[in-house]
PDB file of N, CA and C in Angstrom:
ATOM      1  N   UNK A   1      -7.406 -21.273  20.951  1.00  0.00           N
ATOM      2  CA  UNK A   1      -8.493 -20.868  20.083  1.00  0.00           C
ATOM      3  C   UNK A   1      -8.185 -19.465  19.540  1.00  0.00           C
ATOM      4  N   UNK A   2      -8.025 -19.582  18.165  1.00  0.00           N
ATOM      5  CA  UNK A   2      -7.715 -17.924  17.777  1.00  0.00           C
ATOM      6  C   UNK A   2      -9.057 -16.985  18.059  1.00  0.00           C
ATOM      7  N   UNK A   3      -8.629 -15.795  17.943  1.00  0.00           N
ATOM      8  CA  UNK A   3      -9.616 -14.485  18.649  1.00  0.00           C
ATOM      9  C   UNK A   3     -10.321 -14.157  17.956  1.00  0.00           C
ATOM     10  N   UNK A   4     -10.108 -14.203  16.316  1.00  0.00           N
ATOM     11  CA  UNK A   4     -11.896 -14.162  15.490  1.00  0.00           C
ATOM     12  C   UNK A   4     -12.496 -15.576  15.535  1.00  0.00           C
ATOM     13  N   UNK A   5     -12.083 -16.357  16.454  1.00  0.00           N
ATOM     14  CA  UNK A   5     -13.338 -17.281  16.597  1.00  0.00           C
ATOM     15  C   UNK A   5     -13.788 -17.048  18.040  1.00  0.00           C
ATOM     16  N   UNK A   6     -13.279 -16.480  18.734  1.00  0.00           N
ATOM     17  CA  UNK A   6     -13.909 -16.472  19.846  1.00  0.00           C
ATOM     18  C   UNK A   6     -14.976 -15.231  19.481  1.00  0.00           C
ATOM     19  N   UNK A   7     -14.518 -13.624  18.742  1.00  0.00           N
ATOM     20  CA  UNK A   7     -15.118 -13.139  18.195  1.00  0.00           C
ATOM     21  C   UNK A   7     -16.830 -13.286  17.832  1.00  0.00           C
ATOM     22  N   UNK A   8     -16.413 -14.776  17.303  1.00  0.00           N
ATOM     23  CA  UNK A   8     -17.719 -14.781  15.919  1.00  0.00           C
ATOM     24  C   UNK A   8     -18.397 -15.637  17.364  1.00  0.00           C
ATOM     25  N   UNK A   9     -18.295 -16.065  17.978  1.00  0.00           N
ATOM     26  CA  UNK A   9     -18.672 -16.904  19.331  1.00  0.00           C
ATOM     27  C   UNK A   9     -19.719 -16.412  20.056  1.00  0.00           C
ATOM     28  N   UNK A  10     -18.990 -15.111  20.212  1.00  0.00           N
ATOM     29  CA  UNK A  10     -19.215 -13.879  21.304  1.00  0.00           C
ATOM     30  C   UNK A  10     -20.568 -13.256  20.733  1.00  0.00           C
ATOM     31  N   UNK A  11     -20.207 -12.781  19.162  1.00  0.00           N
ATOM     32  CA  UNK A  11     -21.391 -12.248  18.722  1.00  0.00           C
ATOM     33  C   UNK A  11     -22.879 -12.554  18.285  1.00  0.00           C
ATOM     34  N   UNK A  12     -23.027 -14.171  18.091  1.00  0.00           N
ATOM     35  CA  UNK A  12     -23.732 -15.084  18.271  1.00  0.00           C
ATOM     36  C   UNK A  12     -24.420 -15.018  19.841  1.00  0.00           C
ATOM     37  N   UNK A  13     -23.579 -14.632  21.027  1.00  0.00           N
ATOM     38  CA  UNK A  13     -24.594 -14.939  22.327  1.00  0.00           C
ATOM     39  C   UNK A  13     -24.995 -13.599  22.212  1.00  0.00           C
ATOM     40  N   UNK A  14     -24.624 -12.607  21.683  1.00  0.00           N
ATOM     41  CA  UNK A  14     -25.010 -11.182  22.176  1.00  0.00           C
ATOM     42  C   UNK A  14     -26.765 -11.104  22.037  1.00  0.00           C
ATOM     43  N   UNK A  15     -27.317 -10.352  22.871  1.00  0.00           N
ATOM     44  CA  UNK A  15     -28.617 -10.130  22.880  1.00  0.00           C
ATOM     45  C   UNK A  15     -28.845  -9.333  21.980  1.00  0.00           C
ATOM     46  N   UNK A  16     -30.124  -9.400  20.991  1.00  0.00           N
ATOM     47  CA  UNK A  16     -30.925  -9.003  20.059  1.00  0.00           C
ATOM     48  C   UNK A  16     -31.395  -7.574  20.565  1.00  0.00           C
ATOM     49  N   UNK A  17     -31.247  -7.005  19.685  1.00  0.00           N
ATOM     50  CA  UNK A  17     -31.970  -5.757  20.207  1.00  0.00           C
ATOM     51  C   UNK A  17     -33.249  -5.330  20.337  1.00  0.00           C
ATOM     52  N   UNK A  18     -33.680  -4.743  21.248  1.00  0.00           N
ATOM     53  CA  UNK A  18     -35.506  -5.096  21.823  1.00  0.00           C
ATOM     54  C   UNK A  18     -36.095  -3.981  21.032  1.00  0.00           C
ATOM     55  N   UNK A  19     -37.105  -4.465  20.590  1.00  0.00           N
ATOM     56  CA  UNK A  19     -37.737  -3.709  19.126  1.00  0.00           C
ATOM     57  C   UNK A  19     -39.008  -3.321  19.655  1.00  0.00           C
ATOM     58  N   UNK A  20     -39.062  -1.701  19.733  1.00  0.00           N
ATOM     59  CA  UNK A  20     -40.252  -1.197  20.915  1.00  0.00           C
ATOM     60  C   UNK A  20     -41.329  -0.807  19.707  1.00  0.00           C
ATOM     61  N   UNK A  21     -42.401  -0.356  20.574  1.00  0.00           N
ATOM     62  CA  UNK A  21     -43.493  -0.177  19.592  1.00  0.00           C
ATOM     63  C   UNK A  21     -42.725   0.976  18.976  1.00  0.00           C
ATOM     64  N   UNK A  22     -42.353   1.779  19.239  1.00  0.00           N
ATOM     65  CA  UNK A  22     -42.362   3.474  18.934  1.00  0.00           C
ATOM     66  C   UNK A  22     -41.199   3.263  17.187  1.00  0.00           C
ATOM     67  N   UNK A  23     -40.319   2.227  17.556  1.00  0.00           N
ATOM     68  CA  UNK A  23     -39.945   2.183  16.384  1.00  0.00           C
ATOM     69  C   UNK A  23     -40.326   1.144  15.160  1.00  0.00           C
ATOM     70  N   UNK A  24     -41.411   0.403  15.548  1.00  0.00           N
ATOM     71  CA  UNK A  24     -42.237  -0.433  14.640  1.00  0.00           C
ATOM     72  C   UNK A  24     -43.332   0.919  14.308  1.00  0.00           C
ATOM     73  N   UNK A  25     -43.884   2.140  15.187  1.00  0.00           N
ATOM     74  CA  UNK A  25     -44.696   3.220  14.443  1.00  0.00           C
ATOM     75  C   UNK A  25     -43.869   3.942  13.738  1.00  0.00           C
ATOM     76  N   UNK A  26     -42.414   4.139  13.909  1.00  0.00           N
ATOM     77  CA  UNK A  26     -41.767   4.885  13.142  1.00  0.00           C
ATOM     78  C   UNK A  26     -41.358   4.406  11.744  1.00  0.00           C
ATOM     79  N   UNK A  27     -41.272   3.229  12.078  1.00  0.00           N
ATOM     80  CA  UNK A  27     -40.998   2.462  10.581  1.00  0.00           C
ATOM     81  C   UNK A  27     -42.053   2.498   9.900  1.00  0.00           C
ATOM     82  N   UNK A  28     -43.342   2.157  10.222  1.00  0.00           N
ATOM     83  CA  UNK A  28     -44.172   1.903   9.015  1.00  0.00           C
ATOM     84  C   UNK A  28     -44.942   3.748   8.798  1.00  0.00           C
ATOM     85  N   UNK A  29     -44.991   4.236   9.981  1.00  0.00           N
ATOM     86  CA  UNK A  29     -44.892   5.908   9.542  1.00  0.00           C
ATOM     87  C   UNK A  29     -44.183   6.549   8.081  1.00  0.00           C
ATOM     88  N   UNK A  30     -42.720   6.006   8.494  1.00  0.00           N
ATOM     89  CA  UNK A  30     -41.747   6.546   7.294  1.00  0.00           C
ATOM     90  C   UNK A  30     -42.311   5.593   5.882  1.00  0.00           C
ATOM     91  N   UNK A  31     -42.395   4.338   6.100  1.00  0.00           N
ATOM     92  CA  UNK A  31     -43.074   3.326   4.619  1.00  0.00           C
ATOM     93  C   UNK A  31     -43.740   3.699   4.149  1.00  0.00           C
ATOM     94  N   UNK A  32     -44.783   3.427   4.955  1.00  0.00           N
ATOM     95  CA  UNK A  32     -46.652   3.598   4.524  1.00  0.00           C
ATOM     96  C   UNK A  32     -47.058   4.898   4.377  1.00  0.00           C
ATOM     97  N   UNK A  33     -46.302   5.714   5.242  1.00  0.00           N
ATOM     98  CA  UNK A  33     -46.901   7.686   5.209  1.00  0.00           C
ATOM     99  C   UNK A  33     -48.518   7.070   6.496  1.00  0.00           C
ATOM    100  N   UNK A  34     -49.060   6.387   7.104  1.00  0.00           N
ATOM    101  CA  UNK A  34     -50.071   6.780   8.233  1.00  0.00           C
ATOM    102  C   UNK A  34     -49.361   5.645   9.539  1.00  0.00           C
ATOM    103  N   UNK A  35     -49.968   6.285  10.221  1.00  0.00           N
ATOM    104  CA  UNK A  35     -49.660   5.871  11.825  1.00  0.00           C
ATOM    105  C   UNK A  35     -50.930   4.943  12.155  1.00  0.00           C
ATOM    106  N   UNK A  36     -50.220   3.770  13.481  1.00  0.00           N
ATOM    107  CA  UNK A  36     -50.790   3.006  13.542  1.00  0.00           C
ATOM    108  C   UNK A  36     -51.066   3.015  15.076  1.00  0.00           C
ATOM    109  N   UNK A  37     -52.417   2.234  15.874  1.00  0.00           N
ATOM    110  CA  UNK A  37     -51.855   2.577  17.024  1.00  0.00           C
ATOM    111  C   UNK A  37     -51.233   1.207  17.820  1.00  0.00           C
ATOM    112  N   UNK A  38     -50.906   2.050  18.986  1.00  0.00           N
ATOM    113  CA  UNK A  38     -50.546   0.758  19.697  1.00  0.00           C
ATOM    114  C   UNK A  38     -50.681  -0.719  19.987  1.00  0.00           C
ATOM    115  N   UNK A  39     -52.509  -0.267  20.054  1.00  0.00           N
ATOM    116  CA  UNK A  39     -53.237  -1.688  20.662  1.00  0.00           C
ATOM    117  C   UNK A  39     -53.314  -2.623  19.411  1.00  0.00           C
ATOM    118  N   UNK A  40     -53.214  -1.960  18.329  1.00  0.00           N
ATOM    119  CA  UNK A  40     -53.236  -2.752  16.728  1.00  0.00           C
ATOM    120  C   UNK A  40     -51.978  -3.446  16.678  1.00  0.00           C
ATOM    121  N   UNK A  41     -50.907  -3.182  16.884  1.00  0.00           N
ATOM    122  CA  UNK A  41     -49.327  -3.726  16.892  1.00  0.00           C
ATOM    123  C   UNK A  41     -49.597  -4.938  18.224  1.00  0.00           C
ATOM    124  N   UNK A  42     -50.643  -4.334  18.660  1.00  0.00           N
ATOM    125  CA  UNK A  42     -50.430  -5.694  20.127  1.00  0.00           C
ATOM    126  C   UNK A  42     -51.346  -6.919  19.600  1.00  0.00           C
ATOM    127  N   UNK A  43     -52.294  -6.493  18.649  1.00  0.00           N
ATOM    128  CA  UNK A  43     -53.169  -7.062  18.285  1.00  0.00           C
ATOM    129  C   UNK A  43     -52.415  -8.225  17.035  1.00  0.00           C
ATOM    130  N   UNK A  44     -51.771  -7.709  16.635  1.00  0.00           N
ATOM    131  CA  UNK A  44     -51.180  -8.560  16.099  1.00  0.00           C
ATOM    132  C   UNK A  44     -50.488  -9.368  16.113  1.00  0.00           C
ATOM    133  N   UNK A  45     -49.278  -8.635  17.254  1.00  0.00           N
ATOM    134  CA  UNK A  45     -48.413  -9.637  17.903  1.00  0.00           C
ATOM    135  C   UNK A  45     -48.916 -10.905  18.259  1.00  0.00           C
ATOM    136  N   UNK A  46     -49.796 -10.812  18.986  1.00  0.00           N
ATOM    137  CA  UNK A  46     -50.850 -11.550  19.745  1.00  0.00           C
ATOM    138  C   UNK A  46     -51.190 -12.746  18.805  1.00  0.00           C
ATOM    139  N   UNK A  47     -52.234 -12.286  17.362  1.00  0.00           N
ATOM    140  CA  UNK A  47     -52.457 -13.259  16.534  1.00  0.00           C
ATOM    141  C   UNK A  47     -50.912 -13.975  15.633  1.00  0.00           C
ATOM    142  N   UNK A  48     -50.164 -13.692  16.126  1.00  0.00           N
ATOM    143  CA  UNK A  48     -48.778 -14.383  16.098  1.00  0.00           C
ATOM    144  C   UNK A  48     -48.279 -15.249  17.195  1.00  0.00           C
ATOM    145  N   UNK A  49     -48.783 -14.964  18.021  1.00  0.00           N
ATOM    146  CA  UNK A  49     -47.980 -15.768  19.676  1.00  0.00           C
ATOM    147  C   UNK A  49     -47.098 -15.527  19.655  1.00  0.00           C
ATOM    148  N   UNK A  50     -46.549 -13.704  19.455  1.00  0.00           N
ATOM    149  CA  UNK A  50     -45.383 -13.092  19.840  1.00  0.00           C
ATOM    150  C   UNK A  50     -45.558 -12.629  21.341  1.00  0.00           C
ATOM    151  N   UNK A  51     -44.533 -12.845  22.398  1.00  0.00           N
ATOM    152  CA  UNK A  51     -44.517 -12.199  23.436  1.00  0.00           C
ATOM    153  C   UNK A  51     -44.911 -10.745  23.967  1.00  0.00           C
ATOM    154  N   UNK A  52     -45.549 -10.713  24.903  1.00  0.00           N
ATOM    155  CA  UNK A  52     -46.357  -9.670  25.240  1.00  0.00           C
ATOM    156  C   UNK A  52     -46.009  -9.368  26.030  1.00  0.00           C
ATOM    157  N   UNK A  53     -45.269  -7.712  26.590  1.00  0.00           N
ATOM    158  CA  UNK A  53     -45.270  -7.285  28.186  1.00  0.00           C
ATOM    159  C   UNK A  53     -45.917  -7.032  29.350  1.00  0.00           C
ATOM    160  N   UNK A  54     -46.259  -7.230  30.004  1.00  0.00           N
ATOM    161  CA  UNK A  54     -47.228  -7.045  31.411  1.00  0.00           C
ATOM    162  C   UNK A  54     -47.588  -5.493  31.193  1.00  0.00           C
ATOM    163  N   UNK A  55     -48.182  -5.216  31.339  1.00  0.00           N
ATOM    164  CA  UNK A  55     -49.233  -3.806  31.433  1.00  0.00           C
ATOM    165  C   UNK A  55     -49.663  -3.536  32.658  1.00  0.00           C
ATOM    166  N   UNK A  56     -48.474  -2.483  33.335  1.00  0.00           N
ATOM    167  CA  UNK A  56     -48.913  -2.353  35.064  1.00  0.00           C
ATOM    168  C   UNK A  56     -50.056  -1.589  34.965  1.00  0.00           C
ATOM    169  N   UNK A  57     -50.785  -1.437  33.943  1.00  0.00           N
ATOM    170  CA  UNK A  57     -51.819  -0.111  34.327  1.00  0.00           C
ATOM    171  C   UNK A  57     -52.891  -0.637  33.485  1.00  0.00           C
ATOM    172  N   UNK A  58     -52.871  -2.102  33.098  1.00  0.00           N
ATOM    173  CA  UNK A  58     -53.851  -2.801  32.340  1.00  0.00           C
ATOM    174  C   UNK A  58     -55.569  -2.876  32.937  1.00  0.00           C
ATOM    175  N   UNK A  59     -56.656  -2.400  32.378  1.00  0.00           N
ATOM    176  CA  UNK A  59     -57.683  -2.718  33.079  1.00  0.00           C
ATOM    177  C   UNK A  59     -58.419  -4.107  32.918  1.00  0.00           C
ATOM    178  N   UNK A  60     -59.057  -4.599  33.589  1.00  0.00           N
ATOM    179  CA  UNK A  60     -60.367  -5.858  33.761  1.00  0.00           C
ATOM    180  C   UNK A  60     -61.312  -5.796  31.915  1.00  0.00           C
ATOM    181  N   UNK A  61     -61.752  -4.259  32.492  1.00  0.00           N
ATOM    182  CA  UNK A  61     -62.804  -3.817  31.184  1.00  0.00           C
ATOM    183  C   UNK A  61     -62.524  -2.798  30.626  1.00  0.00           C
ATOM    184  N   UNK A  62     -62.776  -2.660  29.174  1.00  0.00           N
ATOM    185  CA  UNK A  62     -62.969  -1.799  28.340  1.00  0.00           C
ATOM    186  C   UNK A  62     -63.884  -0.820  28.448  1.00  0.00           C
ATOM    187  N   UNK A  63     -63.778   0.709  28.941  1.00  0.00           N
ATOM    188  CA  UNK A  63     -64.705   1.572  28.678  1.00  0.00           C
ATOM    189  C   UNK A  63     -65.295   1.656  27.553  1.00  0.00           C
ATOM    190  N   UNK A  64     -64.784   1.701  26.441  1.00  0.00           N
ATOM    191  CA  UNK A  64     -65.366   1.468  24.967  1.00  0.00           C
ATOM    192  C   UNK A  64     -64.943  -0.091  24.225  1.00  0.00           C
ATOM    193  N   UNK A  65     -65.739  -0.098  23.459  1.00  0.00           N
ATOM    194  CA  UNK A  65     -65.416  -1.617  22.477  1.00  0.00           C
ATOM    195  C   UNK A  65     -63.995  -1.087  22.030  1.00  0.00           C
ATOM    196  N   UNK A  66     -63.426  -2.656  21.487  1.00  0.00           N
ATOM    197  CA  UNK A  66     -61.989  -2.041  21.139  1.00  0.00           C
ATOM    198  C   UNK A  66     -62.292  -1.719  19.808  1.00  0.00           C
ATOM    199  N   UNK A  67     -61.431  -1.196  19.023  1.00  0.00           N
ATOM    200  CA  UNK A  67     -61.719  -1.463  17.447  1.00  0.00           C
ATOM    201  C   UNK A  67     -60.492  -1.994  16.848  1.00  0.00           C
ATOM    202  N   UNK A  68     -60.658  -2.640  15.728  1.00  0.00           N
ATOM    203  CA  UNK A  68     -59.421  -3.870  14.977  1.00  0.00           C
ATOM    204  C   UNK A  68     -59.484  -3.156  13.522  1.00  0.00           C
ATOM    205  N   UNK A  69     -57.490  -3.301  13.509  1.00  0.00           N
ATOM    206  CA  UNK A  69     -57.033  -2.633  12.393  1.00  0.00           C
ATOM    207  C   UNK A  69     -57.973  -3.026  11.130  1.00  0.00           C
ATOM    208  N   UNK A  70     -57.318  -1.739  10.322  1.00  0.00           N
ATOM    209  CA  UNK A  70     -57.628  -2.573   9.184  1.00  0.00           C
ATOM    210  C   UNK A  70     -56.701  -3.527   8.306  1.00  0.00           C
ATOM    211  N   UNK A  71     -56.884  -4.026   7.294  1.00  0.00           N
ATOM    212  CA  UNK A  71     -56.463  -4.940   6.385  1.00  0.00           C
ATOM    213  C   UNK A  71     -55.091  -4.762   6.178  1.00  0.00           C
ATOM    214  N   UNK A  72     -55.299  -2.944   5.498  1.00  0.00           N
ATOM    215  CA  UNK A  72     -53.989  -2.496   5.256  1.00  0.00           C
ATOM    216  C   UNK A  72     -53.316  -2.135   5.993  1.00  0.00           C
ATOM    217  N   UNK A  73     -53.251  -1.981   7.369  1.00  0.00           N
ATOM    218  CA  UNK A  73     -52.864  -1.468   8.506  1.00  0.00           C
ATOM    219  C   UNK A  73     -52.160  -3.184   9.176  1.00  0.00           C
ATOM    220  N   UNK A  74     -53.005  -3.957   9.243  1.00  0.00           N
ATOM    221  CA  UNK A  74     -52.428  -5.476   9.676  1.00  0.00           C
ATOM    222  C   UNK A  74     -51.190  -5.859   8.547  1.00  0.00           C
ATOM    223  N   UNK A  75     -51.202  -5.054   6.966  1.00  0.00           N
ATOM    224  CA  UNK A  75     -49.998  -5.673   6.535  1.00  0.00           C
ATOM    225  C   UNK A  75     -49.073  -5.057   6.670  1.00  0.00           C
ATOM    226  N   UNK A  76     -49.055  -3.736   6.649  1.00  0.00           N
ATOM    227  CA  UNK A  76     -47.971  -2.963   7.401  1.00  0.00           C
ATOM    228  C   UNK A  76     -47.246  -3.289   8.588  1.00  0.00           C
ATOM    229  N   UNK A  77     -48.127  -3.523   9.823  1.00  0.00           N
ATOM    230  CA  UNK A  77     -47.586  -4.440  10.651  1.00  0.00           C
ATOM    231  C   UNK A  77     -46.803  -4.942  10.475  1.00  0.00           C
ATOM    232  N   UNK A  78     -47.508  -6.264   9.719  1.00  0.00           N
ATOM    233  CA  UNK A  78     -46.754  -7.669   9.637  1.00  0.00           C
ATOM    234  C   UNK A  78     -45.512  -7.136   9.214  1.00  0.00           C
ATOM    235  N   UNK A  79     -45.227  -6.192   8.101  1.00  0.00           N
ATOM    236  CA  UNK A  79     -44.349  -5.875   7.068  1.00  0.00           C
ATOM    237  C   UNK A  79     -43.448  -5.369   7.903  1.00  0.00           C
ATOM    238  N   UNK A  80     -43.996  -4.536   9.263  1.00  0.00           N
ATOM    239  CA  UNK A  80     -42.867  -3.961  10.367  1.00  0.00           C
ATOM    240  C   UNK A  80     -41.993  -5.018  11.068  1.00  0.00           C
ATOM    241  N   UNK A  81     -43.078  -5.738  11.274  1.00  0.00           N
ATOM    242  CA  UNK A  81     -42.515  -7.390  12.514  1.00  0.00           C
ATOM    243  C   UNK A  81     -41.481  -7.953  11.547  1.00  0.00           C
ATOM    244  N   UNK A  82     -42.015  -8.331  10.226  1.00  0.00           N
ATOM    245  CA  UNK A  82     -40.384  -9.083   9.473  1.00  0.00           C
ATOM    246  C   UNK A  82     -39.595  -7.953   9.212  1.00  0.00           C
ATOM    247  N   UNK A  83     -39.854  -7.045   9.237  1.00  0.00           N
ATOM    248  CA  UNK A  83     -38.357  -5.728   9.086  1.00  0.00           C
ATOM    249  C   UNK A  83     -37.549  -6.294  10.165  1.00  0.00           C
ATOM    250  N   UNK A  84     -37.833  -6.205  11.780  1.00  0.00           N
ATOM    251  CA  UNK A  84     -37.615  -6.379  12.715  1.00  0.00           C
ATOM    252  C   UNK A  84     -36.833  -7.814  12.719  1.00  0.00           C
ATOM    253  N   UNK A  85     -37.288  -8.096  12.120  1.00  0.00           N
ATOM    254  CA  UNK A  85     -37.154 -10.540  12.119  1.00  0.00           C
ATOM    255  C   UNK A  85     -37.882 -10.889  13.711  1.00  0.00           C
ATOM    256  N   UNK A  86     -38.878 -10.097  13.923  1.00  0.00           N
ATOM    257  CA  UNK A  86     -40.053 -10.838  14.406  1.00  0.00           C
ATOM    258  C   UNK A  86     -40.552 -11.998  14.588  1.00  0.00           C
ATOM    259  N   UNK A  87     -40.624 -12.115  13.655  1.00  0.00           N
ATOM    260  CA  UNK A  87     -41.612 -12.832  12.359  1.00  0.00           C
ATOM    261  C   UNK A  87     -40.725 -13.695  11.246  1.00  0.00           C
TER     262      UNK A  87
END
């Protein structure tokens, strides 16, 4: 088997690179010019049935109601997640 096919083989199994919040806020920071927060990027993921990490420090209840992005803030998102290929 020649070695750029094992090559092109190899680079096909390689693992994807794990796409953290901090650079889905940095991306749409630098796009959009405003910041988004965390629980909004989870919030979305979520209404995607994108995978979610365990939260060792997750509570039962909410001290306050949560509050949900806005409109333009959910397309930014989205717009971060397919930057990413998320999505």
């Amino acid at each position: 088997m020649p070695l750029d096919n094992i090559a092109k083989r190899a680079e096909a199994y390689k693992p994807k690179e794990r796409v953290t919040y901090k650079m889905i806020k940095e991306y749409i920071e630098a796009k959009y010019g405003f910041k988004v927060h965390t629980a909004y990027i989870a919030e979305v993921k979520r209404s995607f049935g994108l995978s979610m990490y365990d939260a060792p420090n997750a509570v039962e209840e909410l001290k306050q109601p949560r509050k949900h992005p806005t409109a333009e803030k959910v397309e930014a998102i989205k717009d971060a997640l397919k930057h990413f290929k998320m999505i």
